[in-house]
Protein backbone atom coordinates (compact mmCIF):
# COMPACT_ATOMS: atom_id res chain seq x y z
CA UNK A 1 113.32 185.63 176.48
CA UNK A 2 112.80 186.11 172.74
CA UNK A 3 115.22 183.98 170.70
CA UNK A 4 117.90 186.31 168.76
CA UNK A 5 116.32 184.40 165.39
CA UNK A 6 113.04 184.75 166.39
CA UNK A 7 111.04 186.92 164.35
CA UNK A 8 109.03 189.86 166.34
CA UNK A 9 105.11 190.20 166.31
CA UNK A 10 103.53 192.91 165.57
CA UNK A 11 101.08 192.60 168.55
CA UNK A 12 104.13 193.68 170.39
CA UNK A 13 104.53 196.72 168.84
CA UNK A 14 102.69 199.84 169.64
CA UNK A 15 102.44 202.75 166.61
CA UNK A 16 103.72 206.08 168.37
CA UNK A 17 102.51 209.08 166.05
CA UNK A 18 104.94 212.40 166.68
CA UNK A 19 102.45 215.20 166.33
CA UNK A 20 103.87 217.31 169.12
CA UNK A 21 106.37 219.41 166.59
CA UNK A 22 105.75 223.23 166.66
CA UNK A 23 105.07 223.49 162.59
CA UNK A 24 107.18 226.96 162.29
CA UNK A 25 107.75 226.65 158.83
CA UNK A 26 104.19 225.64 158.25
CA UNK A 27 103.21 229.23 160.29
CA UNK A 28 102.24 227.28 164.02
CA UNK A 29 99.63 225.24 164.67
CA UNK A 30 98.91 221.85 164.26
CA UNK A 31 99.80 220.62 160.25
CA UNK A 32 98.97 216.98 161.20
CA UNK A 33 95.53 218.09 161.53
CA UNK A 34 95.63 220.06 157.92
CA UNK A 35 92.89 218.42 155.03
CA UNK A 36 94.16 216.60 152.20
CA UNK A 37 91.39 216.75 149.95
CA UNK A 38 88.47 215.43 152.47
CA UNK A 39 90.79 213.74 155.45
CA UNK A 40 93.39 215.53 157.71
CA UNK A 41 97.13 214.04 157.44
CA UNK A 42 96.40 212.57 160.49
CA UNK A 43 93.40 210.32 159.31
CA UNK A 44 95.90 209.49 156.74
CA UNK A 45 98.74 208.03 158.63
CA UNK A 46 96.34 206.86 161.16
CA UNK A 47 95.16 204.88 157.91
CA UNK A 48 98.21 203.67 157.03
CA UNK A 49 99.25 202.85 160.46
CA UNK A 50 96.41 200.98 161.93
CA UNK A 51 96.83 197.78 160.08
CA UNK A 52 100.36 197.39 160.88
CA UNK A 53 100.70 197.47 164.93
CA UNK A 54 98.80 196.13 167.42
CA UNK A 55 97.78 199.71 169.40
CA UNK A 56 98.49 203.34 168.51
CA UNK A 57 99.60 206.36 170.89
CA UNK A 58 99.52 210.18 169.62
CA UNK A 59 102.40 212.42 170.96
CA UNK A 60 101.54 215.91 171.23
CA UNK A 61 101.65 218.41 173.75
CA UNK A 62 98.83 221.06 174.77
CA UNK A 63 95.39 220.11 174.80
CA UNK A 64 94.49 216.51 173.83
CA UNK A 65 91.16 217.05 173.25
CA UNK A 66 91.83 218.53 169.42
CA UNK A 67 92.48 214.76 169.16
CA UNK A 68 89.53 213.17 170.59
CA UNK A 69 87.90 212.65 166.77
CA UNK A 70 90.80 210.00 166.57
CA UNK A 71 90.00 207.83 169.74
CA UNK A 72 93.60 207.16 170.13
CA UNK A 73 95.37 208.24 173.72
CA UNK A 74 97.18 211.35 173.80
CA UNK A 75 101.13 211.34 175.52
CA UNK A 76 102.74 214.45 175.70
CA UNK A 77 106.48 214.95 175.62
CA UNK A 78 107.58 213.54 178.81
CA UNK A 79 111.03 215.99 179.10
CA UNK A 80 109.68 219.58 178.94
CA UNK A 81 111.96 222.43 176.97
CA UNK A 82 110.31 221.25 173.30
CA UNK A 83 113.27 218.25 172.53
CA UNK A 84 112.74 216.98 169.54
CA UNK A 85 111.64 213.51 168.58
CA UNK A 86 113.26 211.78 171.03
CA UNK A 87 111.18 213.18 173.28
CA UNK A 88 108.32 211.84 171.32
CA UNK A 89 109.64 209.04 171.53
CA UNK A 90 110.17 208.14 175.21
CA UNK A 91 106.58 209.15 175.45
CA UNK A 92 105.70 206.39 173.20
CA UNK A 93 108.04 203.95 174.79
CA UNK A 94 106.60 205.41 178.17
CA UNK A 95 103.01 204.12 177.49
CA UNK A 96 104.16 201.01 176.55
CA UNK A 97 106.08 200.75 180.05
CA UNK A 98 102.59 201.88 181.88
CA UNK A 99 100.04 200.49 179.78
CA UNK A 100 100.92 197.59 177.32
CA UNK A 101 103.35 194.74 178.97
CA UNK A 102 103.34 192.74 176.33
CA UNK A 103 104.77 195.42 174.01
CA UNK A 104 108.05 194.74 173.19
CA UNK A 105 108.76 197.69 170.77
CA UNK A 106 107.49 200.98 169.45
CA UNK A 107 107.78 201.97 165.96
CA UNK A 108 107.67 206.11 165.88
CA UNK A 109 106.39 207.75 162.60
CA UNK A 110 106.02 211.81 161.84
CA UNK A 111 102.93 213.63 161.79
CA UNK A 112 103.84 215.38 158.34
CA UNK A 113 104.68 212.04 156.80
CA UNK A 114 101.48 211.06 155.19
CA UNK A 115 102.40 208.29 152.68
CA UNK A 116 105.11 206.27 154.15
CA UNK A 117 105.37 202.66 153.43
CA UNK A 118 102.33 200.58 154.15
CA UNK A 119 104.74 197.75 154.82
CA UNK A 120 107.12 199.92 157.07
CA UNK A 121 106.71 198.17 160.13
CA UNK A 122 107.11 194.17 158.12
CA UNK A 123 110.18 195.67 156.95
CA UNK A 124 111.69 196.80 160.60
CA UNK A 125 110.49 193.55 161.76
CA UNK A 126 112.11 191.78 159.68
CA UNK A 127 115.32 193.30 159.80
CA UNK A 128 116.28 192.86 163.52
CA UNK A 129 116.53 190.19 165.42
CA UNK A 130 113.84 189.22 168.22
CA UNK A 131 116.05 188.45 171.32
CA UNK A 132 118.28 191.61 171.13
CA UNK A 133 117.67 195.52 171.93
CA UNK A 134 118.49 196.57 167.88
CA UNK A 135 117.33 199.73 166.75
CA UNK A 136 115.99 200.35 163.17
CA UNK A 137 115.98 203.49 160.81
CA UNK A 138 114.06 204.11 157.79
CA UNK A 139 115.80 205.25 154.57
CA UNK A 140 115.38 206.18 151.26
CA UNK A 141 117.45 207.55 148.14
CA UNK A 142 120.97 207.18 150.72
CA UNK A 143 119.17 209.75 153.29
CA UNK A 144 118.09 208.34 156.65
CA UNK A 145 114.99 209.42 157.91
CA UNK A 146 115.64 208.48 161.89
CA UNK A 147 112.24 210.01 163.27
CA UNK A 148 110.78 206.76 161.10
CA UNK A 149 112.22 204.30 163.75
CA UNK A 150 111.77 201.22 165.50
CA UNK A 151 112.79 201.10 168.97
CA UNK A 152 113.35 198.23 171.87
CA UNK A 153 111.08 199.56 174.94
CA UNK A 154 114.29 198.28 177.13
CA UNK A 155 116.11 201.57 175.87
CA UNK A 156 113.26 203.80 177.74
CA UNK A 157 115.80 203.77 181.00
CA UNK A 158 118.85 205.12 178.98
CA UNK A 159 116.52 207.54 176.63
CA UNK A 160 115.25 209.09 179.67
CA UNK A 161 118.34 209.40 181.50
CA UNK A 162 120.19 210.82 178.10
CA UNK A 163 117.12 213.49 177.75
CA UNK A 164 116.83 214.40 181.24
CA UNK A 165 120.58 215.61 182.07
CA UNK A 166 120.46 217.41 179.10
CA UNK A 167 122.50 215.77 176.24
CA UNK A 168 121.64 215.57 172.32
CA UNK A 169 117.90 216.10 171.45
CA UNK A 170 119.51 214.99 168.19
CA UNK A 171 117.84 211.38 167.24
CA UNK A 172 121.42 210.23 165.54
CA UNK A 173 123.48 210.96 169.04
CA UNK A 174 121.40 208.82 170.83
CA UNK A 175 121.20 206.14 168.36
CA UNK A 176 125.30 206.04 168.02
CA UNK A 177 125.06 204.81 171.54
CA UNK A 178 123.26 201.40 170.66
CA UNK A 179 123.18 198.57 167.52
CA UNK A 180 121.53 199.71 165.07
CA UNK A 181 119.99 198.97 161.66
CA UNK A 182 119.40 200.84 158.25
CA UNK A 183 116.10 200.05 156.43
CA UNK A 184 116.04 201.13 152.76
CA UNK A 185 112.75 201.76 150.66
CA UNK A 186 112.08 202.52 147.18
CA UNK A 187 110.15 205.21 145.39
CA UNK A 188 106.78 205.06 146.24
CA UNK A 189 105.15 203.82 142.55
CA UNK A 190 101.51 205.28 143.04
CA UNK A 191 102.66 208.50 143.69
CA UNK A 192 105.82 209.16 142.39
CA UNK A 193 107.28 210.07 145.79
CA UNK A 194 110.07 209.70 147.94
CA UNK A 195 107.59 207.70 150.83
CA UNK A 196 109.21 209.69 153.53
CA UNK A 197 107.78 213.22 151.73
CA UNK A 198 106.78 215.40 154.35
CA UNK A 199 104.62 218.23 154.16
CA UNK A 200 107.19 220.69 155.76
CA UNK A 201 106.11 224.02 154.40
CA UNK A 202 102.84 225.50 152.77
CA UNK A 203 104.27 224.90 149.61
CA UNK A 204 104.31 221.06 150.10
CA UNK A 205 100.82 221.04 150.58
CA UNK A 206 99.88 221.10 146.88
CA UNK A 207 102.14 218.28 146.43
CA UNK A 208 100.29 216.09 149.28
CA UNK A 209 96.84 216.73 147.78
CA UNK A 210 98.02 215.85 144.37
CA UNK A 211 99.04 212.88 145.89
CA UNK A 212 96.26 212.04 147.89
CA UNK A 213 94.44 212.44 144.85
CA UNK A 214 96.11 209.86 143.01
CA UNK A 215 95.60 207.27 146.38
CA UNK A 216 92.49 207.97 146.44
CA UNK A 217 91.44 207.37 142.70
């Protein structure tokens, strides 16, 4: 057993990547795989992601092939009926269960999210302790972005129960249920941005390329 002031390693947590949202408001498809100026979103937060866990999964539903470019597995939603991110989720903490026994945690991040914190994970780390199931949220400018998470893979049992019969797809209902932790970040000072900007709506996409830009330069 972890000691409660033990700090957790990230080789035992596993980077769970929600692409499996329906991108209405983007007109369908899949807007993770969108360009930003010479690399999809996804090669993005793939980017951003690699260096700070120890193994990635992709959540998506449909064909996983569109992802094979990426080399990462592919875990659809594991509750059918299109819940939310919580179904994401349990598909990351799912793999973990299967797969990866010496994961202890999976840290979930959004698909239209391409410049969140490159020291998100550090952070959530070091906010909770190591022996105890604690949940941690991402915010920013007082508004909590809960599909940026970290969660215990000991909560997969009462996720999957809580998903299956039906309750709350809502990330917040579940959470209420368990000890959690808030996680603030600052402005992002390369871009300008909140780091939690997500390309919702074809609109947005001007602002991620501008953005990009500036990373990139």
């Amino acid at each position: 057993m972890t000691p409660a002031n033990a700090r957790i390693s990230k080789d035992c947590v596993l980077g769970c990547v929600l692409a499996g949202g329906q991108s209405r408001r983007m007109g369908g498809g899949d807007k993770t795989l969108i360009d930003l100026n010479g690399k999809s979103m996804l090669e993005i937060i793939l980017n951003r992601l690699t260096p700070q866990v120890s193994q990635i999964v992709l959540n998506a539903n449909g064909d996983p092939e569109r992802f094979a470019q990426f080399q990462f597995p592919v875990e659809p939603d594991p509750i059918g009926g299109f819940a939310g991110p919580l179904a994401g989720v349990l598909a990351g903490l799912g793999h973990a269960r299967r797969n990866l026994p010496h994961v202890s945690h999976v840290v979930s991040v959004a698909g239209d999210t391409p410049f969140y914190p490159a020291n998100l994970v550090d952070r959530f780390l070091g906010a909770v302790p190591g022996g105890e199931p604690v949940i941690a949220l991402a915010s920013s400018s007082d508004k909590l972005h809960p599909v940026f998470g970290l969660w215990p893979v000991a909560l997969y049992n009462d996720l999957h129960d809580w998903l299956s019969t039906g309750q709350s797809g809502k990330v917040l209902a579940f959470v209420d249920r368990h000890d959690s932790i808030e996680v603030g970040f600052e402005l992002d000072q390369a871009t300008g941005l909140d780091p939690f900007f997500n390309a919702n709506r074809p609109d947005d996409l001007e602002t991620a390329r501008n953005a990009a830009s500036l990373l990139s330069s």
